[in-house]
Protein backbone atom coordinates (compact mmCIF):
# COMPACT_ATOMS: atom_id res chain seq x y z
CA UNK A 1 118.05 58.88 158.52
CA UNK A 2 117.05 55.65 157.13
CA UNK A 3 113.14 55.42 155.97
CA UNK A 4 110.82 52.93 153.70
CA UNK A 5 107.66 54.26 152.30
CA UNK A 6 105.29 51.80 151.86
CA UNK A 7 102.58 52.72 149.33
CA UNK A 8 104.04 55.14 146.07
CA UNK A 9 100.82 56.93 144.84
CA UNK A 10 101.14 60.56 144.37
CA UNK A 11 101.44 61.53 147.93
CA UNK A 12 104.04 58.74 149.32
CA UNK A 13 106.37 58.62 145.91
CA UNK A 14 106.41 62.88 146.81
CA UNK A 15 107.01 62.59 150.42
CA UNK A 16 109.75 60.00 149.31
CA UNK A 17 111.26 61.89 146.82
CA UNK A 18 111.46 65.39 149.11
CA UNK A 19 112.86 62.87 151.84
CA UNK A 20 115.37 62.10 149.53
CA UNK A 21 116.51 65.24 148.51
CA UNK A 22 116.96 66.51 152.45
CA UNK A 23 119.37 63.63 152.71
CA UNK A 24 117.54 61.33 154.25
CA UNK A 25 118.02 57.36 152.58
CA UNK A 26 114.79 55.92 151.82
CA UNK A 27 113.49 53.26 149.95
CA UNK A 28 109.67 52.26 148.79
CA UNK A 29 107.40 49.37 148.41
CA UNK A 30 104.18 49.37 145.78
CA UNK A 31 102.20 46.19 145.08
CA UNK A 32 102.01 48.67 141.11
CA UNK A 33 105.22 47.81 139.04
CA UNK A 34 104.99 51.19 137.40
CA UNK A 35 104.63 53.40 140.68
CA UNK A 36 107.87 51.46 141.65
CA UNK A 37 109.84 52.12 138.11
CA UNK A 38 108.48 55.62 138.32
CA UNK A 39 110.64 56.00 141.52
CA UNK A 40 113.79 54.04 139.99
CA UNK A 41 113.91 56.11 137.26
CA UNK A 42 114.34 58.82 140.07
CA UNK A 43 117.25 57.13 141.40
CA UNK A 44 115.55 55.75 144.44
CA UNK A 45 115.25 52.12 145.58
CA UNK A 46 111.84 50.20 145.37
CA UNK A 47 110.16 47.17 144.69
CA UNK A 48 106.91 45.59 144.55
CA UNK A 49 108.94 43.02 147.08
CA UNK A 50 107.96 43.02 151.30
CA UNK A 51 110.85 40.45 151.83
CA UNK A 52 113.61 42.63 149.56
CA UNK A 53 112.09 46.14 150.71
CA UNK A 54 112.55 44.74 154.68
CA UNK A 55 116.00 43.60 153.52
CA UNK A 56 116.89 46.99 152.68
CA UNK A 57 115.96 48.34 156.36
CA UNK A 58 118.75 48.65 159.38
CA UNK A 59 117.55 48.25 162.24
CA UNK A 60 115.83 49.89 164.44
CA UNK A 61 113.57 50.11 161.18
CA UNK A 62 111.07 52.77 160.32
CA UNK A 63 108.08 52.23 157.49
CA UNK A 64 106.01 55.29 157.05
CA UNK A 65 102.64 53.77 155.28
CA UNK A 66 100.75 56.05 152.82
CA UNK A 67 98.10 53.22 151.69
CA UNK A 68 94.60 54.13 151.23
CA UNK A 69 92.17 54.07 154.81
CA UNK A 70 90.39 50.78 155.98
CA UNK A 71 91.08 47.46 154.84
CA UNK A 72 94.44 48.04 153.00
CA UNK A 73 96.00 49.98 155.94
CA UNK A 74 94.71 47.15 158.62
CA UNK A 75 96.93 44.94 156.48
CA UNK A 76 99.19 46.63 155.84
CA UNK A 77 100.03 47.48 159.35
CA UNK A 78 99.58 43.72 160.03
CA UNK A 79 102.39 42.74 157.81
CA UNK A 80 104.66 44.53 159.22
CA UNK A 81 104.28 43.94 162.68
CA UNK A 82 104.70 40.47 162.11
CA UNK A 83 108.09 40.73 160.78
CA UNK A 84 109.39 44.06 162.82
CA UNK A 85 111.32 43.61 166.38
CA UNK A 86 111.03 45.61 169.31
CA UNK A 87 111.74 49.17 169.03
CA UNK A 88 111.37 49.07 165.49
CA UNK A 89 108.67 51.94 164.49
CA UNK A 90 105.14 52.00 161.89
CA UNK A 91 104.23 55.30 161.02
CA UNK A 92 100.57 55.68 159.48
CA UNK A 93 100.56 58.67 157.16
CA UNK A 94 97.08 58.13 155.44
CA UNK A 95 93.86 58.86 157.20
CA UNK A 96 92.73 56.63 159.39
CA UNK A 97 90.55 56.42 161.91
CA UNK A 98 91.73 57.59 165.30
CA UNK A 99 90.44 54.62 167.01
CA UNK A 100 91.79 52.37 164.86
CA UNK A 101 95.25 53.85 165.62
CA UNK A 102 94.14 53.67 169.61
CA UNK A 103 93.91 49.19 169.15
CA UNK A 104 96.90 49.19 166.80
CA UNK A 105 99.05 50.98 169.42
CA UNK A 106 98.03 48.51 171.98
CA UNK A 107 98.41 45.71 170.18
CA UNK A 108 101.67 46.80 168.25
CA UNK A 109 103.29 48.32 171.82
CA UNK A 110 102.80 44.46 173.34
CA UNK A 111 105.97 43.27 171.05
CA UNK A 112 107.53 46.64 171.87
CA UNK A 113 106.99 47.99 168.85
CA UNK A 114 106.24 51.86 168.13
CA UNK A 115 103.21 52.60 166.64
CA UNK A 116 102.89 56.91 165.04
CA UNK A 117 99.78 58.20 163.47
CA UNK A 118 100.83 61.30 161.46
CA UNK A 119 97.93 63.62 159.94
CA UNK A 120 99.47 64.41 156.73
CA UNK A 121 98.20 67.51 154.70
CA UNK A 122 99.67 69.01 151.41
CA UNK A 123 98.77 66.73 148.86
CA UNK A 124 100.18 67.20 145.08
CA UNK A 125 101.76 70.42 146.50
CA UNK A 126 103.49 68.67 149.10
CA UNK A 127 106.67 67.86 147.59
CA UNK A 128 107.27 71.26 146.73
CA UNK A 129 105.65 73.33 149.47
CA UNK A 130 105.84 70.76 152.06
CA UNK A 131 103.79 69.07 154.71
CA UNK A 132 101.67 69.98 157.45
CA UNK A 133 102.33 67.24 159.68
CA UNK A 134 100.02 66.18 162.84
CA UNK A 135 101.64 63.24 165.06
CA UNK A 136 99.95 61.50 167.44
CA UNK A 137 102.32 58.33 169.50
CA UNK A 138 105.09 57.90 172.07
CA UNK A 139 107.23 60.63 172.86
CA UNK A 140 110.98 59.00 172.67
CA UNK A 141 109.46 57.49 168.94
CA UNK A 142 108.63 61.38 168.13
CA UNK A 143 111.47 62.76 169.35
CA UNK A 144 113.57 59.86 167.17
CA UNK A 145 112.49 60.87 163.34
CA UNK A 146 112.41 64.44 164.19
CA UNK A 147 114.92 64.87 161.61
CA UNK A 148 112.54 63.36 159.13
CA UNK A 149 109.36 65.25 160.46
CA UNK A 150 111.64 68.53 159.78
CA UNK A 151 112.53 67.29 156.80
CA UNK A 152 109.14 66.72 155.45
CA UNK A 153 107.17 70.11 156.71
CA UNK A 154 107.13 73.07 155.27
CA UNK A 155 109.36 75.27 157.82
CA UNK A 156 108.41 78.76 159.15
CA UNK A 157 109.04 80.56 155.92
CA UNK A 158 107.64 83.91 155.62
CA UNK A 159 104.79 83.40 158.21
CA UNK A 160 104.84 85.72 160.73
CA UNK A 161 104.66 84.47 164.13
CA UNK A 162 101.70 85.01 166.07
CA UNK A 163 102.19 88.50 167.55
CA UNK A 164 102.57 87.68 171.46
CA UNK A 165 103.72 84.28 170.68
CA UNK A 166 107.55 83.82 171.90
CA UNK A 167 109.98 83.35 169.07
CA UNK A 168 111.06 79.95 168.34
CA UNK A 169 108.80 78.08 170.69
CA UNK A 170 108.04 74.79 169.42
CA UNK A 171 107.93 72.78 166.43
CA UNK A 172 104.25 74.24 164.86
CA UNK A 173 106.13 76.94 163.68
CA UNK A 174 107.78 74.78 161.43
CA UNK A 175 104.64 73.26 160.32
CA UNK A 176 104.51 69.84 162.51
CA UNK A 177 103.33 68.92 165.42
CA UNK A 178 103.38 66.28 168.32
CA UNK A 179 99.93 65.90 169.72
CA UNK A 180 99.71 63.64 171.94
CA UNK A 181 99.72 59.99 172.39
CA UNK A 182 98.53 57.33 169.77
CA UNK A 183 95.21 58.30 167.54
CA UNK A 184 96.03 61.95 168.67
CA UNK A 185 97.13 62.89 165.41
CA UNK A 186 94.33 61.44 163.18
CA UNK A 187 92.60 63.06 165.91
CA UNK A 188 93.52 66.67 164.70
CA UNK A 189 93.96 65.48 161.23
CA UNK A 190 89.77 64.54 161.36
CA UNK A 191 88.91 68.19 162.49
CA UNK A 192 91.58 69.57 160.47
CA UNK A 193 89.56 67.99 157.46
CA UNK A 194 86.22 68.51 158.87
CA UNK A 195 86.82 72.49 158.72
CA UNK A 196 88.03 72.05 155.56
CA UNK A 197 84.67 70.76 154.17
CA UNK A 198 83.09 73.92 155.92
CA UNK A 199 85.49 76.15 154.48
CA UNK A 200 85.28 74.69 150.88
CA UNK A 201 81.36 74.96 151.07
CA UNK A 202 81.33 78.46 151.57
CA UNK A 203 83.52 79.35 148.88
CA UNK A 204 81.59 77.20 146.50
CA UNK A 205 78.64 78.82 147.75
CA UNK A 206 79.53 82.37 147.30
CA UNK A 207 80.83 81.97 143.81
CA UNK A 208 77.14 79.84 143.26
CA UNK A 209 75.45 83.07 143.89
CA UNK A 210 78.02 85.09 141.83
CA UNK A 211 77.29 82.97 139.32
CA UNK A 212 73.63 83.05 139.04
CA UNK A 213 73.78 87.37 139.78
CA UNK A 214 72.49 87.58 136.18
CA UNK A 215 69.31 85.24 136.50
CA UNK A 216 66.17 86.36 134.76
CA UNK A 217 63.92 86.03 138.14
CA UNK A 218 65.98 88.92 139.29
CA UNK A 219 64.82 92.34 138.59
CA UNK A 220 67.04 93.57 135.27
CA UNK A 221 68.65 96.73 136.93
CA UNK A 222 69.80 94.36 139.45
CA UNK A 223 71.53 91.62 137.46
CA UNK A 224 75.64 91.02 137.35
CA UNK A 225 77.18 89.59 134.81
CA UNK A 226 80.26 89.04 136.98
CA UNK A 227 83.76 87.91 136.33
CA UNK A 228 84.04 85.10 138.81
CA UNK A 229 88.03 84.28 137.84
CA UNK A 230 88.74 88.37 138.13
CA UNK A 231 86.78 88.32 141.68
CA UNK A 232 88.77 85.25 142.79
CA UNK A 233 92.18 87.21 142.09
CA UNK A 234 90.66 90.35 143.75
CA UNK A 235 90.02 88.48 147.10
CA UNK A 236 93.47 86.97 146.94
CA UNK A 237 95.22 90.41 147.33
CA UNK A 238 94.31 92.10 151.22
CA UNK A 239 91.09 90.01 151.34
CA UNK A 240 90.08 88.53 155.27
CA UNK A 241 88.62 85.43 153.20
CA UNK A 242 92.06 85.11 151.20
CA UNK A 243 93.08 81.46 151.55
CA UNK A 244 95.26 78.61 149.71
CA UNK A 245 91.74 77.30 148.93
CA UNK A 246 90.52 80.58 147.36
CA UNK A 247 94.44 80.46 145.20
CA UNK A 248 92.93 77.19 144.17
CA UNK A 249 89.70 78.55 142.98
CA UNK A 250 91.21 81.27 141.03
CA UNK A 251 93.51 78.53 139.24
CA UNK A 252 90.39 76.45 138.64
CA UNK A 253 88.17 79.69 137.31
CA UNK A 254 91.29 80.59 135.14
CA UNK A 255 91.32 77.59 133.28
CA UNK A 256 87.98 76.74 132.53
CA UNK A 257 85.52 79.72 133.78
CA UNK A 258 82.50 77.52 133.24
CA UNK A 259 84.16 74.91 135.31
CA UNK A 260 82.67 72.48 132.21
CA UNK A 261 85.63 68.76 133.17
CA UNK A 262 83.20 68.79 136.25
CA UNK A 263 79.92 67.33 137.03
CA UNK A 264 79.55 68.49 140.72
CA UNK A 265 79.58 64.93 141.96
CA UNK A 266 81.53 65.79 145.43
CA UNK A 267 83.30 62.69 147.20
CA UNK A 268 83.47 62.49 151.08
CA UNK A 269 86.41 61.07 152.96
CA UNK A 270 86.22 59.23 156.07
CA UNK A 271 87.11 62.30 157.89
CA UNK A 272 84.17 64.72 157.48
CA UNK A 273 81.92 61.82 159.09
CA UNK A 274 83.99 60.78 161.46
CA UNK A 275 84.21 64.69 162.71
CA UNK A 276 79.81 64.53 162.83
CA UNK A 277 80.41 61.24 164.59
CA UNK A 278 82.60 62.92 167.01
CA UNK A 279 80.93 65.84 167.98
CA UNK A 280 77.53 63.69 168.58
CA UNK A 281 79.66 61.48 170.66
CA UNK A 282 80.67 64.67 172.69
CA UNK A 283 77.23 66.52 172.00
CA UNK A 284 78.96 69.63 170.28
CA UNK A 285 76.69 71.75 168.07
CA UNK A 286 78.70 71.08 163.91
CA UNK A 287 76.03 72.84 162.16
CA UNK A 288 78.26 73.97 159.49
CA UNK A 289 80.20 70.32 159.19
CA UNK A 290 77.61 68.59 159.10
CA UNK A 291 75.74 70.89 156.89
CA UNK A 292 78.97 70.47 154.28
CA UNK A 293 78.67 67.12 154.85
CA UNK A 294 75.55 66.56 153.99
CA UNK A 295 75.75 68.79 150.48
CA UNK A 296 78.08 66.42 149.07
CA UNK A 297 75.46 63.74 149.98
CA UNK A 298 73.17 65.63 147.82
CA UNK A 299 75.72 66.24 144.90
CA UNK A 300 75.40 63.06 143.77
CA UNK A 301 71.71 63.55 143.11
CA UNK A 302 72.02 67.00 141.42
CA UNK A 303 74.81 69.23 140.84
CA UNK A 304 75.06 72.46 140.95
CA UNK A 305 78.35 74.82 140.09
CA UNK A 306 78.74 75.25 144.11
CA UNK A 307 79.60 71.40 143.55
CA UNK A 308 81.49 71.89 140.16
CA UNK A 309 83.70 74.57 142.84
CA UNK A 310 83.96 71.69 145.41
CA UNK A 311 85.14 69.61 142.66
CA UNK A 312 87.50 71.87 141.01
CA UNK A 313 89.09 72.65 144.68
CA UNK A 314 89.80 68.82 145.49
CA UNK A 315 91.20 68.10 142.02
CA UNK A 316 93.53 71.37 142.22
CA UNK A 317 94.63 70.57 145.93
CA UNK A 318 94.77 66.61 146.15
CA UNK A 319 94.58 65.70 141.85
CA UNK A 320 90.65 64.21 143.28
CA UNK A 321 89.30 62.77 140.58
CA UNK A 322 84.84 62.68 140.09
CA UNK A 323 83.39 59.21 140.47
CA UNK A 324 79.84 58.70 138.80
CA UNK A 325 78.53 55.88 140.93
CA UNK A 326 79.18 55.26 144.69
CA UNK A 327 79.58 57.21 147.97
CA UNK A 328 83.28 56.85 147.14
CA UNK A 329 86.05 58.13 149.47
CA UNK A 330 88.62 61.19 148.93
């Protein structure tokens, strides 16, 4: 199938390039002239040009945006639905807002135009391991890129399916997902984020404490001097908290034990407040989200190596780089 990605940072230029290599024939658009030479010298059409990247599309066209949340995305989106036709299709890839996806449906669906909101998780991996794909949108629109969704995720692989699960039911094996109608799959992606904040703060906890077993307030024949990177490893092999998160904590403790390129000033996306916001809004107890949420408040006030953890985890899983000033976003 035919696709343009518009926006060619590190997750779009990937999701391009493993597009690409399934078959598919896609081309890119970045307002950066070195994003789009980085993808030429791949062999892969792109320009920093709206009018020559549209040129490129057959109709019915598809763009798949991977520009950053808010402002950029609301144009974005905007552009292109003034120059797309009925039953052409926008995709939204980053992470936006579910609500926001709800009004741009709406408005979008009035000139018959299809309107997707696709969670996207993987990050620098992606390309390589693929991409755990939530969709929220019309069905007949879903059922259209399929091929592309298929393309993009990671496939069953060696995952075992859930014992009393009939084989073969469904795409979620596969690692995507149709889930519903439009904001539906921001919807997921939200949560899906929100647990990992919860997940990532326990971790970065428990290796906190590990890490100060050997403090002089405890009694002496009762301090550890323990080998954080070793115990990482150990819980990777037949552990119940193994994880891909915990993999990325034993890369990060392997490289640099003390954890010394961070300061333990933690970022928050739009997600993990979003996920508070929601459970207020349906007055569900989030003691541990919001907790999470909250820490990384405090991070940049005081860090701690629980936040040089939380750090080291977003760099190794999404290349997140520590700001110094600002709430900043992920």
């Amino acid at each position: 199938m035919q696709l343009g990605m518009v926006g060619l940072g590190s997750m779009g230029s990937n999701m391009l390039l493993r597009l690409n290599a399934g078959g598919h024939q896609c081309v890119g658009l970045d307002l950066a002239q070195e994003n789009v030479e980085q993808l030429q010298a791949e062999g892969v059409k792109a320009t920093t040009s709206l009018d020559e990247f549209l040129s490129w599309l057959e109709p019915p066209r598809t763009a798949w945006c991977m520009v950053p949340h808010g402002e950029a995305t609301e144009q974005t989106v905007k552009a292109l639905g003034e120059r797309f036709s009925a039953a052409d299709i926008i995709i939204d890839g980053g992470n936006s807002y579910f609500k926001d996806d709800v009004r741009r449906a709406r408005q979008l669906s009035a000139a018959g135009i299809h309107y997707l909101d696709v969670g996207t998780s993987g990050g620098v991996w992606g390309r390589e391991r693929g991409y755990c794909l939530m969709i929220g949108g019309p069905k007949a629109a879903v059922e259209y890129l399929d091929p592309v969704f298929h393309c993009l995720a990671p496939g069953k692989g060696d995952v075992p399916t859930t014992p009393g699960r009939p084989a073969d039911t469904g795409s979620a094996e596969a690692g995507y997902l149709h889930c519903g109608p439009a904001g539906a799959g921001h919807f997921v992606k939200m949560i899906h984020n929100g647990i990992e904040y919860g997940m990532m703060q326990a971790y970065a906890e428990g290796f906190d404490i590990m890490k100060n077993a050997a403090s002089e307030s405890l009694p002496e024949d009762m301090r550890y001097e323990l080998e954080l990177g070793e115990i990482a490893e150990l819980w990777r092999r037949g552990s119940v908290v193994s994880s891909w998160l915990l993999d990325l904590c034993a890369i990060s403790l392997l490289e640099d034990p003390q954890l010394g390129d961070f300061s333990g000033y933690v970022q928050d996306s739009g997600e993990g407040r979003w996920t508070v916001q929601t459970a207020i809004e349906e007055a569900v107890p989030a003691d541990v989200l919001t907790a999470a949420l909250y820490t990384r408040f405090r991070s940049r006030q005081e860090h701690t190596f629980a936040e040089k953890m939380l750090s080291a985890m977003r760099s190794q899983f999404g290349g997140h780089t520590e700001k110094t000033t600002g709430a900043g976003e992920a």
